[in-house]
Protein backbone atom coordinates (compact mmCIF):
# COMPACT_ATOMS: atom_id res chain seq x y z
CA UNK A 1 25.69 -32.35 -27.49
CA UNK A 2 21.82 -32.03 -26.90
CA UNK A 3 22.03 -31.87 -23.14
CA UNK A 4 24.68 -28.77 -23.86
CA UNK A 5 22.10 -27.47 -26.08
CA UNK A 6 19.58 -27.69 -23.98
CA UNK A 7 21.16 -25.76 -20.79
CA UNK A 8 20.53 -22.11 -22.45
CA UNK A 9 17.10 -22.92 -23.39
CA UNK A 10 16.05 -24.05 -19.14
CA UNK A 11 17.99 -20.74 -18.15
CA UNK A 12 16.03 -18.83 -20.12
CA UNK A 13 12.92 -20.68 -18.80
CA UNK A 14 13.88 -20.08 -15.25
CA UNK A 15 14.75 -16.40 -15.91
CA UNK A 16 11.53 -15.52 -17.76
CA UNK A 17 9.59 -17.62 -14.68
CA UNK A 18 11.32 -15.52 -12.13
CA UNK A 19 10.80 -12.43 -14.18
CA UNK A 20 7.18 -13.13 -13.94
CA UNK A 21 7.14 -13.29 -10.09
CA UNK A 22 8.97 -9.97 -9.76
CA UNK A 23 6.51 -8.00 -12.12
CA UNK A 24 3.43 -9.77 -10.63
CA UNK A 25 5.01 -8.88 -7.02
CA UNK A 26 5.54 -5.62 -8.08
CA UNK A 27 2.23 -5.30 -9.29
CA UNK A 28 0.19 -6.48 -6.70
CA UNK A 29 -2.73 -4.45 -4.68
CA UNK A 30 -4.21 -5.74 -1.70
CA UNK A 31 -6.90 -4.10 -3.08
CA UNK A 32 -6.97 -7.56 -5.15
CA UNK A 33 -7.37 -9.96 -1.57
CA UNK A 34 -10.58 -7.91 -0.70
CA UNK A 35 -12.09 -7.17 -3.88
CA UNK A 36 -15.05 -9.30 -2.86
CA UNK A 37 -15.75 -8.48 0.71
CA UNK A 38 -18.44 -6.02 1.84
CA UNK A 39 -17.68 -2.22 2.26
CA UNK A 40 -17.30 -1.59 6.24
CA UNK A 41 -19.77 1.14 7.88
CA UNK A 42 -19.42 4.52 9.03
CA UNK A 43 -20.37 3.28 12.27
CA UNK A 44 -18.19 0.05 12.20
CA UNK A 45 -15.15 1.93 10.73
CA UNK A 46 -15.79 5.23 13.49
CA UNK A 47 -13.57 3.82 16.09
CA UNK A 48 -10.27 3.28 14.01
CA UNK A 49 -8.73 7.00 13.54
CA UNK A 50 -10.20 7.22 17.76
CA UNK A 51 -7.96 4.19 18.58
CA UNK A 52 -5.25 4.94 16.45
CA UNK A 53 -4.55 9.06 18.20
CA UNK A 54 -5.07 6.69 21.38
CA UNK A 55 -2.20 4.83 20.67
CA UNK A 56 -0.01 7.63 19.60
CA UNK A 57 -0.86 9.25 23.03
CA UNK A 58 1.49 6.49 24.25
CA UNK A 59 4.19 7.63 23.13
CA UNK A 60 3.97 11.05 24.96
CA UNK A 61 6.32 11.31 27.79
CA UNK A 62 3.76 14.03 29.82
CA UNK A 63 0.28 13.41 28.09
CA UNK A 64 -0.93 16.76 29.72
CA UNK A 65 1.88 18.66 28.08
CA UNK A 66 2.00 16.53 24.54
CA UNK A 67 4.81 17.18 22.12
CA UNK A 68 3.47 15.30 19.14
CA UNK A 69 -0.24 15.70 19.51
CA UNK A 70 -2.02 15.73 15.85
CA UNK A 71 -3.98 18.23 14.87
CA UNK A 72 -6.97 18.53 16.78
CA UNK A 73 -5.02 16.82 19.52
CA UNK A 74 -5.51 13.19 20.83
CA UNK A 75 -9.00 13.44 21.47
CA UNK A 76 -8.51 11.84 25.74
CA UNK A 77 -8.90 12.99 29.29
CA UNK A 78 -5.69 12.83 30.98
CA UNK A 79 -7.63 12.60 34.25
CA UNK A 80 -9.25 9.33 32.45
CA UNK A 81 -5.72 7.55 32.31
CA UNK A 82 -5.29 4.75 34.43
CA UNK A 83 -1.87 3.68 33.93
CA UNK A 84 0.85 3.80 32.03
CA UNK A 85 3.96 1.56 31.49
CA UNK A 86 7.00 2.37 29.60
CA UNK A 87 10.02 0.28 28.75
CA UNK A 88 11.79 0.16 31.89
CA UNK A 89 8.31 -0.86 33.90
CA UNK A 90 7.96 -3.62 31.06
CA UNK A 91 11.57 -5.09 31.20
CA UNK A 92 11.56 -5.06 27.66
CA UNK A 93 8.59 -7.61 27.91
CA UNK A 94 6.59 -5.29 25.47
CA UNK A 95 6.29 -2.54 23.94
CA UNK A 96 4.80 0.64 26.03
CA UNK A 97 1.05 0.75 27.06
CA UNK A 98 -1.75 2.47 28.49
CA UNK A 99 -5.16 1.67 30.41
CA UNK A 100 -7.37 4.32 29.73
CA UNK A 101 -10.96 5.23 30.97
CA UNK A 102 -13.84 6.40 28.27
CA UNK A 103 -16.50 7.69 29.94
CA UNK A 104 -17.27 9.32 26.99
CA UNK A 105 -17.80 5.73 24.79
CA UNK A 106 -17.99 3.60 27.57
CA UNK A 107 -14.99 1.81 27.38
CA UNK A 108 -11.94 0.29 29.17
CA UNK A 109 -9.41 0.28 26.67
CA UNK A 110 -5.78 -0.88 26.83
CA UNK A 111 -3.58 0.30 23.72
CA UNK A 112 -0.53 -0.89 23.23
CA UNK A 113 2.09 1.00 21.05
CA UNK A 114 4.47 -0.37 18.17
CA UNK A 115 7.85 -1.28 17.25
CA UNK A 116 10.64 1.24 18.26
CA UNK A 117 13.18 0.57 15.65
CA UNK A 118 15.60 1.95 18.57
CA UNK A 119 15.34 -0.95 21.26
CA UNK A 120 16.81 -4.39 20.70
CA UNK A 121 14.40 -5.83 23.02
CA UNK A 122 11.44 -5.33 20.47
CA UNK A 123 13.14 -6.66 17.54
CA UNK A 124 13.78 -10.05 19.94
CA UNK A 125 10.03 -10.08 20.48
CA UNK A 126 9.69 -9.73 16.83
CA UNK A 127 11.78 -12.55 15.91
CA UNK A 128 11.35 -15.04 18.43
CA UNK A 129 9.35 -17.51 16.22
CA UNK A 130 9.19 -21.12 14.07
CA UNK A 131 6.64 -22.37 12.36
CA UNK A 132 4.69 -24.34 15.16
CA UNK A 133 6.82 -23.28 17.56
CA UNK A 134 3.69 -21.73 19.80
CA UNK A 135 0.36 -23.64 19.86
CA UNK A 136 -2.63 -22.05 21.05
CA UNK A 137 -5.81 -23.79 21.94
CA UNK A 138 -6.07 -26.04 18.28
CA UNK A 139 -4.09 -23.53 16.16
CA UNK A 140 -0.53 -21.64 16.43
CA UNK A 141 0.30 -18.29 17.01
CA UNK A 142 3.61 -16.57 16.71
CA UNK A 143 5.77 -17.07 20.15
CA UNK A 144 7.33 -13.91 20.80
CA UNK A 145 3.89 -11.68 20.93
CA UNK A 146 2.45 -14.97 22.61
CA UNK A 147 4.83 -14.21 25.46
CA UNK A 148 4.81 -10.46 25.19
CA UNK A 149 0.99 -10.69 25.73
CA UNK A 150 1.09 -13.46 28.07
CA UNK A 151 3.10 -10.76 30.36
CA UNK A 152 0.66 -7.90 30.01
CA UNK A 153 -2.33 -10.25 31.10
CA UNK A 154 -0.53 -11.40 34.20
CA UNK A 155 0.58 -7.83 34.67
CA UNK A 156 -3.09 -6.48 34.59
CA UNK A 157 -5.77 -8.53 34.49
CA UNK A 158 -6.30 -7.23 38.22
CA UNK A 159 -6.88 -3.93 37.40
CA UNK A 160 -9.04 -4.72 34.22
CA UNK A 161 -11.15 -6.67 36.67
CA UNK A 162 -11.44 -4.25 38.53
CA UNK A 163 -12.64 -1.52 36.20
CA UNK A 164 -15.21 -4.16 34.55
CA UNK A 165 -16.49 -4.36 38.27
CA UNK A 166 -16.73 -0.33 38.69
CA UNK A 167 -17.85 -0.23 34.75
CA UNK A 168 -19.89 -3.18 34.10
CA UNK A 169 -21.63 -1.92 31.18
CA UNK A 170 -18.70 -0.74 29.48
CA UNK A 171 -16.84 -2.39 26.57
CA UNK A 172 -13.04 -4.18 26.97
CA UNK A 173 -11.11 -2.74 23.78
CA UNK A 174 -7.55 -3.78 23.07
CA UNK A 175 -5.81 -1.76 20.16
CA UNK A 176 -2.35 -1.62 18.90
CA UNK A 177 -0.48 -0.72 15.97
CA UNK A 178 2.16 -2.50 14.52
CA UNK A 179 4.56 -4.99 16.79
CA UNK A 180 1.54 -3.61 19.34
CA UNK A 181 -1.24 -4.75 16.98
CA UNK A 182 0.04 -8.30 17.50
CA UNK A 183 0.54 -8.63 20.72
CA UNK A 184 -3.29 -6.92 21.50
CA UNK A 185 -4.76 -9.54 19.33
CA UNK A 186 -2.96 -12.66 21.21
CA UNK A 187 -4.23 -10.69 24.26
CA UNK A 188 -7.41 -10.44 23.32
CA UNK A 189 -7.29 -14.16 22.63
CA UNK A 190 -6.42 -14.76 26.13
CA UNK A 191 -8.79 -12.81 27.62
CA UNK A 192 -11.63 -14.23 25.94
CA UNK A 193 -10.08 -17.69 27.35
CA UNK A 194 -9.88 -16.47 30.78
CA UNK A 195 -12.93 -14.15 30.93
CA UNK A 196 -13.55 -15.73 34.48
CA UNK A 197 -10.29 -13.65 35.38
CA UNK A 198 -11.86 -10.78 34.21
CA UNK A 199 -15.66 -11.23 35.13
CA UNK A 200 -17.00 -10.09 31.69
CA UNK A 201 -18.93 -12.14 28.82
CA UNK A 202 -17.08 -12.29 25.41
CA UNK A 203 -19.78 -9.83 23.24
CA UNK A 204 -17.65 -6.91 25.50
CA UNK A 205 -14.85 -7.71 23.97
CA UNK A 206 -13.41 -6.18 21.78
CA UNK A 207 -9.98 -5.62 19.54
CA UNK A 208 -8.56 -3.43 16.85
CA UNK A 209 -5.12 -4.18 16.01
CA UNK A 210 -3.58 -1.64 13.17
CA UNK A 211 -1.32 -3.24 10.71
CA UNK A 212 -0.84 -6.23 12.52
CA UNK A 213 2.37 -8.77 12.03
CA UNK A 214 1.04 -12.28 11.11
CA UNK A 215 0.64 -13.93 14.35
CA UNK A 216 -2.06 -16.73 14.05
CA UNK A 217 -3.43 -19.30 12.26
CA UNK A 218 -6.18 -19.30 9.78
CA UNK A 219 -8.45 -21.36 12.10
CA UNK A 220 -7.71 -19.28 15.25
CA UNK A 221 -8.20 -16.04 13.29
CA UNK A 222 -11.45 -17.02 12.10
CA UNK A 223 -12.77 -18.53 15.20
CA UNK A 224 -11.81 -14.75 16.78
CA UNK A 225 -13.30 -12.97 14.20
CA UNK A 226 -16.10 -11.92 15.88
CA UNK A 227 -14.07 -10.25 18.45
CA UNK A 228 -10.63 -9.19 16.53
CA UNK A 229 -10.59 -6.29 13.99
CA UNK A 230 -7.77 -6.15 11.96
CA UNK A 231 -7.14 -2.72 9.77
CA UNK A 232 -4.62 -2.65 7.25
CA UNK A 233 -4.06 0.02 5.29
CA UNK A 234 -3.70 -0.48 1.58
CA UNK A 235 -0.20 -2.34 1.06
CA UNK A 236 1.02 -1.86 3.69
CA UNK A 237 3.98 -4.98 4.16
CA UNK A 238 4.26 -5.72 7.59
CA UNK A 239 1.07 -7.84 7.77
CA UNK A 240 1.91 -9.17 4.81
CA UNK A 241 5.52 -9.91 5.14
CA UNK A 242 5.61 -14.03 5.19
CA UNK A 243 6.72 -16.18 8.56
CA UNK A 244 9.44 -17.04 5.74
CA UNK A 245 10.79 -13.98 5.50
CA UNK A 246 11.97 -13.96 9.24
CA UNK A 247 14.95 -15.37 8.16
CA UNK A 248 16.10 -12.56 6.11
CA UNK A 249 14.89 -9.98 8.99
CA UNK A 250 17.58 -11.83 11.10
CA UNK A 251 20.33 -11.49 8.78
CA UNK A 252 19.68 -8.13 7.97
CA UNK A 253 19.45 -6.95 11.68
């Protein structure tokens, strides 16, 4: 009779515990994670709203006749675009990209855009991951943007060599946004390991990845610090969204 008794008494335990995750979920700023860190620059912050209109320039089909140009416009030279590869040129590798050519800030930069909730292929970039399924040099990194960035390095580390050869005092800046921002900081990982391919010391390179998915390590993340920026704005979910929750992505989509 006092084990029946008792059952009501645990449910209502376990409902008011669960209760208490959903409000504090519900409740939660970022603001909270960062409370204590130091209040970026103007200068160290002045690159960010540049980078991001660069990326959104990527997803212009004619860049010299834009169709969803901010206002103000996207702030490039079409004459300074290098390349520029869409999904067909990728094979659904990654996500489309740009090489572009500041003369203006003296920098190569390579932005990569983010997830088209449209194409199939990005959502299997997305999702191709385990917990230490990838390992990377001491720590692990997600496997789908491992791969995704492991094909844009092979794809252009020629032509990034060459520009740091025509350019040599000019800066190496990866930036993405989104599924983008993760690949771009796994590339950025690799090209600091293979800076040999790309004849240029590691304090000229740089990366700014907007709202990036988690996609390394703690120890890998602060070992790159120095050279990975990562900007997320607010609450924003997607870098916070747990490897856990991949699960639920996959029954959902």
């Amino acid at each position: 009779m006092s084990f029946l008794c008792g059952l009501p008494f645990l449910e209502c335990v376990y409902c008011l515990a669960c209760a208490r995750w959903a409000w504090k979920k519900c409740l939660y700023s970022a603001g909270y994670e960062s409370e204590n860190w130091g209040l970026a620059t103007a200068q160290e912050f002045e690159p960010v709203p540049r980078f991001c209109r660069l990326i959104l320039a990527v997803y212009e089909d004619d860049i010299r006749n834009p169709q969803w140009a901010p206002q103000g416009g996207y702030g490039i030279n079409p004459d300074w675009v290098i390349l520029r590869k869409d999904y067909g040129d990728n094979e659904g590798r990654v996500t489309p990209y740009m090489i572009y050519l500041d003369h203006d800030h003296a920098e190569i930069i390579l932005a990569v855009s983010g997830l088209n909730l449209a194409k199939e292929s990005d959502y299997v970039v997305l999702l191709d991951n385990k917990l230490g399924q990838a390992e990377f040099h001491g720590g692990y990194v997600h496997n789908g943007l491992l791969k995704a960035a492991e094909w844009v390095f092979d794809a252009e580390h020629e032509v990034l060599r060459k520009l740091v050869a025509e350019n040599p005092t000019y800066m190496l800046i990866f930036t993405g946004h989104s599924l983008g921002a993760g690949v771009v900081a796994l590339l950025t990982m690799l090209a600091v390991h293979n800076r040999d391919k790309l004849g240029i010391p590691r304090n000229k390179i740089r990366c700014f990845a907007i709202a990036s998915p988690r996609c390394m390590s703690l120890n890998l993340a602060v070992r790159y610090a120095d050279v990975i920026n990562s900007v997320v704005l607010q609450d924003d979910f997607l870098p916070r969204t747990t490897a856990a929750l991949e699960d639920v992505f996959k029954s959902l989509l």
